[in-house]
N, C-alpha and C. Protein backbone atom coordinates (compact mmCIF):
# COMPACT_ATOMS: atom_id res chain seq x y z
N UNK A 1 78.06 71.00 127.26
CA UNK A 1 77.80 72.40 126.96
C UNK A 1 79.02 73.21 127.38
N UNK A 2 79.35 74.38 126.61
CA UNK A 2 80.86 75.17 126.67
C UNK A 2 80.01 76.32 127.25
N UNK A 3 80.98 76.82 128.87
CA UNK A 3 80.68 77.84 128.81
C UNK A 3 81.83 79.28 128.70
N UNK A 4 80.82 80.15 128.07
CA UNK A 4 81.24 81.05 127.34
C UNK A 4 81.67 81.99 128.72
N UNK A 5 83.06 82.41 128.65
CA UNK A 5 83.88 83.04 129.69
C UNK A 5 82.99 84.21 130.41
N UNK A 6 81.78 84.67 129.94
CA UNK A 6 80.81 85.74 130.21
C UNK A 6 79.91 85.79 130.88
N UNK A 7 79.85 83.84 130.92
CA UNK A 7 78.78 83.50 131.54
C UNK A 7 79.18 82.40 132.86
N UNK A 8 80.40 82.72 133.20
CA UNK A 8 81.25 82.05 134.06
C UNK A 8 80.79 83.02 135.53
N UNK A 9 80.91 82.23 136.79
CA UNK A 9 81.54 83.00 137.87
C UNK A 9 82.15 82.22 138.55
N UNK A 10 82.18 83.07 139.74
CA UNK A 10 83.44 82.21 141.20
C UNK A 10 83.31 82.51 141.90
N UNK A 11 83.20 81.70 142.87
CA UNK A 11 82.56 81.49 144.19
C UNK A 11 84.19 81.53 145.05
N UNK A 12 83.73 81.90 146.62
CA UNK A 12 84.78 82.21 147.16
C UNK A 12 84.62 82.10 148.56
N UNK A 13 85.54 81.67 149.16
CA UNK A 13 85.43 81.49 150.82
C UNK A 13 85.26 83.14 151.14
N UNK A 14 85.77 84.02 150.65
CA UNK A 14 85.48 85.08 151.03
C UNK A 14 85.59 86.63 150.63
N UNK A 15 84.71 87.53 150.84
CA UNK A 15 85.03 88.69 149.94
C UNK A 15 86.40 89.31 149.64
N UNK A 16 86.92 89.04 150.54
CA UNK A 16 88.14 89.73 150.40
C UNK A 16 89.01 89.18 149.13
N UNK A 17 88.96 87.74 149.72
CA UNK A 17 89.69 86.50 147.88
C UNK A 17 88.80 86.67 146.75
N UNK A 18 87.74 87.43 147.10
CA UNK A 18 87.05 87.69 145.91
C UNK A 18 87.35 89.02 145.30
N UNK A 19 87.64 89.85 145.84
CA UNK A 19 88.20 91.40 145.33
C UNK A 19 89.69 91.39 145.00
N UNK A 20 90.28 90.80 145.62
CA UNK A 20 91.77 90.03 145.20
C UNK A 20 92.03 89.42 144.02
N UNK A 21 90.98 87.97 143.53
CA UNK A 21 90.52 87.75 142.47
C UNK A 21 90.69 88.92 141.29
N UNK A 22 89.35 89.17 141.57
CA UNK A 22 88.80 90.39 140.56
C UNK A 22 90.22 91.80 140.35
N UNK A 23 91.10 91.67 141.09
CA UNK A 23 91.98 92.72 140.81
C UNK A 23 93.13 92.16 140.04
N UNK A 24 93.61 90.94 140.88
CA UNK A 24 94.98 90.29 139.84
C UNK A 24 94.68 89.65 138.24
N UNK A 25 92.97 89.59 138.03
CA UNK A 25 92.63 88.91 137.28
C UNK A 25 92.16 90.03 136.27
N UNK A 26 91.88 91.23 136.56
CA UNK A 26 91.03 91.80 135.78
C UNK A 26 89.77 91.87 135.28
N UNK A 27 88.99 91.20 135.83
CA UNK A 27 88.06 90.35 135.44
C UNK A 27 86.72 91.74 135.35
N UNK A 28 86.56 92.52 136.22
CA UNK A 28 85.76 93.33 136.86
C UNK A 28 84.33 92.91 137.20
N UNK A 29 82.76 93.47 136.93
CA UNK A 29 82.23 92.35 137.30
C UNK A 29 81.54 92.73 139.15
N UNK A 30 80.53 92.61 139.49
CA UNK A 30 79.66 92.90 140.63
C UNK A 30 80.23 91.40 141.66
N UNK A 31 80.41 91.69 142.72
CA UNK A 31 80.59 90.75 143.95
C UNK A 31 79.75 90.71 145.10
N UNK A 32 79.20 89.54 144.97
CA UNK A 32 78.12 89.66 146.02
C UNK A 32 78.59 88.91 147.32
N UNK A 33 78.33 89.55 148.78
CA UNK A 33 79.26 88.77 149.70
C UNK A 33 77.68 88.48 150.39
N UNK A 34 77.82 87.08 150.49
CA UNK A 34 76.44 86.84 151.98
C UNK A 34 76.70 86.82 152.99
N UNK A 35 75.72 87.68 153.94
CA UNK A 35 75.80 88.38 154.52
C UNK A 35 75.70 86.78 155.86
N UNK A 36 75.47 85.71 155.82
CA UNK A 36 75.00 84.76 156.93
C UNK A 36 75.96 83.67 157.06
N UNK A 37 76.66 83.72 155.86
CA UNK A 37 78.14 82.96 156.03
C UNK A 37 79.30 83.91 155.62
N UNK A 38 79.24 84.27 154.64
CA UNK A 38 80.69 85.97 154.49
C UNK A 38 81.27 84.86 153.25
N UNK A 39 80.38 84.12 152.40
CA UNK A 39 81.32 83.72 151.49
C UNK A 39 80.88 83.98 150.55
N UNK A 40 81.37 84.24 149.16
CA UNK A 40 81.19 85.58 147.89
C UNK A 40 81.19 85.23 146.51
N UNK A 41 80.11 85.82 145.57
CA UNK A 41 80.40 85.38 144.23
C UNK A 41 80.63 85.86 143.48
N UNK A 42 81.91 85.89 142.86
CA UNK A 42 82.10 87.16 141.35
C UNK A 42 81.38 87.09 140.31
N UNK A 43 80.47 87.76 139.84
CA UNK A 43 79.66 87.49 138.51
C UNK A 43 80.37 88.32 137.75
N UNK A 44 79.86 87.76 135.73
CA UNK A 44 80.97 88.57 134.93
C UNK A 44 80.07 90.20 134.95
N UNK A 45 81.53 90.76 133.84
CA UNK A 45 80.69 92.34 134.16
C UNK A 45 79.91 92.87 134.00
N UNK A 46 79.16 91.54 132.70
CA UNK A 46 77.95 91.91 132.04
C UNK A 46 76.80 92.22 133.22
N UNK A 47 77.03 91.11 134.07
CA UNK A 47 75.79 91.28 134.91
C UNK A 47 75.13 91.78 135.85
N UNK A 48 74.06 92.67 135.51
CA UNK A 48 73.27 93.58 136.14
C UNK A 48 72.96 93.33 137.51
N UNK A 49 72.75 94.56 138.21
CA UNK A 49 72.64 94.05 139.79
C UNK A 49 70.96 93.12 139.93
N UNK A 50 69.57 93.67 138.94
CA UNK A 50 69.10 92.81 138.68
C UNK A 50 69.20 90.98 138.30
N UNK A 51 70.21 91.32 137.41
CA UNK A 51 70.43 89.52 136.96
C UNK A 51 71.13 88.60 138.55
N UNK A 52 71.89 89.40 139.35
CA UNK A 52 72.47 89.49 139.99
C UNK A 52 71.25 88.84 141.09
N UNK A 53 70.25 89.60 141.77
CA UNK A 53 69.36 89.18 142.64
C UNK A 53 68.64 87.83 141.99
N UNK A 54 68.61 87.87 140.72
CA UNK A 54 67.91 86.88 140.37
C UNK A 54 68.61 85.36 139.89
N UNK A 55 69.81 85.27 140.24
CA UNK A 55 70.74 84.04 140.43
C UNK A 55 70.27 83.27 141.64
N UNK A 56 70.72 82.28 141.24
CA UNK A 56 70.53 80.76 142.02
C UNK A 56 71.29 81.31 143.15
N UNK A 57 72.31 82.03 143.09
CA UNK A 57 73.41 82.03 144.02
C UNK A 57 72.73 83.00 145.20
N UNK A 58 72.02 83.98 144.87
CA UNK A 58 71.49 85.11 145.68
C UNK A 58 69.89 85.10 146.29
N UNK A 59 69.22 84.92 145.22
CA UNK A 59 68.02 85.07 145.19
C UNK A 59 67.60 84.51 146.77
N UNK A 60 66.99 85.78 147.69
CA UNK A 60 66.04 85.12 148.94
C UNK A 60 67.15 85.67 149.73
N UNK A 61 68.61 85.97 149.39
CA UNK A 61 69.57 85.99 150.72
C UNK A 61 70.00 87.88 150.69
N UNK A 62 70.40 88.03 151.75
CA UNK A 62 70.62 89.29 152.17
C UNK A 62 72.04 89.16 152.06
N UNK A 63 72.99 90.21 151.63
CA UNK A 63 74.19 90.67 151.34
C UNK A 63 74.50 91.69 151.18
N UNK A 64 76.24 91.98 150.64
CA UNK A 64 76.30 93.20 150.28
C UNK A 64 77.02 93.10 148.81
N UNK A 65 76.60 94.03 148.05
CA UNK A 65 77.50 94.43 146.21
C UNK A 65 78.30 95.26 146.65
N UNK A 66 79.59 94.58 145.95
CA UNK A 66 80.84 95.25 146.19
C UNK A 66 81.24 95.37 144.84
N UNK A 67 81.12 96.65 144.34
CA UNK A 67 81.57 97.55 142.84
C UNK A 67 83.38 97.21 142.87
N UNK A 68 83.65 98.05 141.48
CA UNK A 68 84.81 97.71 141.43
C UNK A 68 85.84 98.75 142.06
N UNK A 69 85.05 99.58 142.70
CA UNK A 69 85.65 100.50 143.29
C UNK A 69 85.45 100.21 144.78
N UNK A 70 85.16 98.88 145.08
CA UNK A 70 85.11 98.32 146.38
C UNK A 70 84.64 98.76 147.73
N UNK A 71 83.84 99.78 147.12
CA UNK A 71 82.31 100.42 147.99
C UNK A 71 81.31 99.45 148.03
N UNK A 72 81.08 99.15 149.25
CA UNK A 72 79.62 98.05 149.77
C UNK A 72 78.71 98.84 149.46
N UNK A 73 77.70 98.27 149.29
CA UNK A 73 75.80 98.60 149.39
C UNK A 73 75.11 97.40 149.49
N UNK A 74 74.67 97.68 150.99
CA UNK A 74 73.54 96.50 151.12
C UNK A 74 72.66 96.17 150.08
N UNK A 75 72.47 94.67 150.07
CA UNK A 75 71.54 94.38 148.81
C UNK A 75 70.12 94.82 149.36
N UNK A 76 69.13 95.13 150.27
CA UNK A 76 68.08 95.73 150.55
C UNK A 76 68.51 97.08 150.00
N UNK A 77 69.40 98.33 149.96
CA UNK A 77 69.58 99.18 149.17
C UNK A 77 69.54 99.00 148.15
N UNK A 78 69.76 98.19 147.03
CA UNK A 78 70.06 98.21 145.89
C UNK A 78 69.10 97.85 145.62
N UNK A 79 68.05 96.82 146.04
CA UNK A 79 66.61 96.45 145.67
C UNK A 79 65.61 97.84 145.75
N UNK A 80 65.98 98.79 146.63
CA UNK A 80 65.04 99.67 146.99
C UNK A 80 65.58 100.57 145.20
N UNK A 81 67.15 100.50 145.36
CA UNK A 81 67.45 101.95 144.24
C UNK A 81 66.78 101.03 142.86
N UNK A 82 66.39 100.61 142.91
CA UNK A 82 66.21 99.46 141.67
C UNK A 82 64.56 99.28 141.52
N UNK A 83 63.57 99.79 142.66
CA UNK A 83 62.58 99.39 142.41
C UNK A 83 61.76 98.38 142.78
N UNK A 84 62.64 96.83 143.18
CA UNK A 84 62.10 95.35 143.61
C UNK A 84 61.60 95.21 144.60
């Protein structure tokens, strides 16, 4: 199965190589850093902070979304602005 560049992400020892990433690359795109090891996943830009909680990668863990303007918000904030 091919995957389609949209539906790609990247995982990262850490937020920081992950905003680094996302800047030399262009990529843009929500970054989620966990909060119990500090290591981070770039999802593409399509994806909603919903689709986002509901990944294999997140789902159950506490973190923070780091926009592309590289402002944190705890993921318990974003569940609350969201409704979940």
């Amino acid at each position: 199965m091919t995957v389609k560049p949209w539906q790609s992400w990247h995982h990262f020892d850490s937020a920081e190589d992950a905003i680094e990433y996302r800047r030399e690359h262009g990529t843009g795109g929500w970054i989620f850093e966990i909060s119990d090891n500090g290591e981070a996943v770039l999802f593409p830009w399509q994806s909603t902070p919903k689709d986002i909680f509901n990944s294999v990668f997140v789902h159950g863990r506490i973190g923070r979304f780091i926009g592309t303007d590289e402002r944190k918000t705890w993921s318990y904030d974003m569940a609350e602005k969201l409704g979940l």
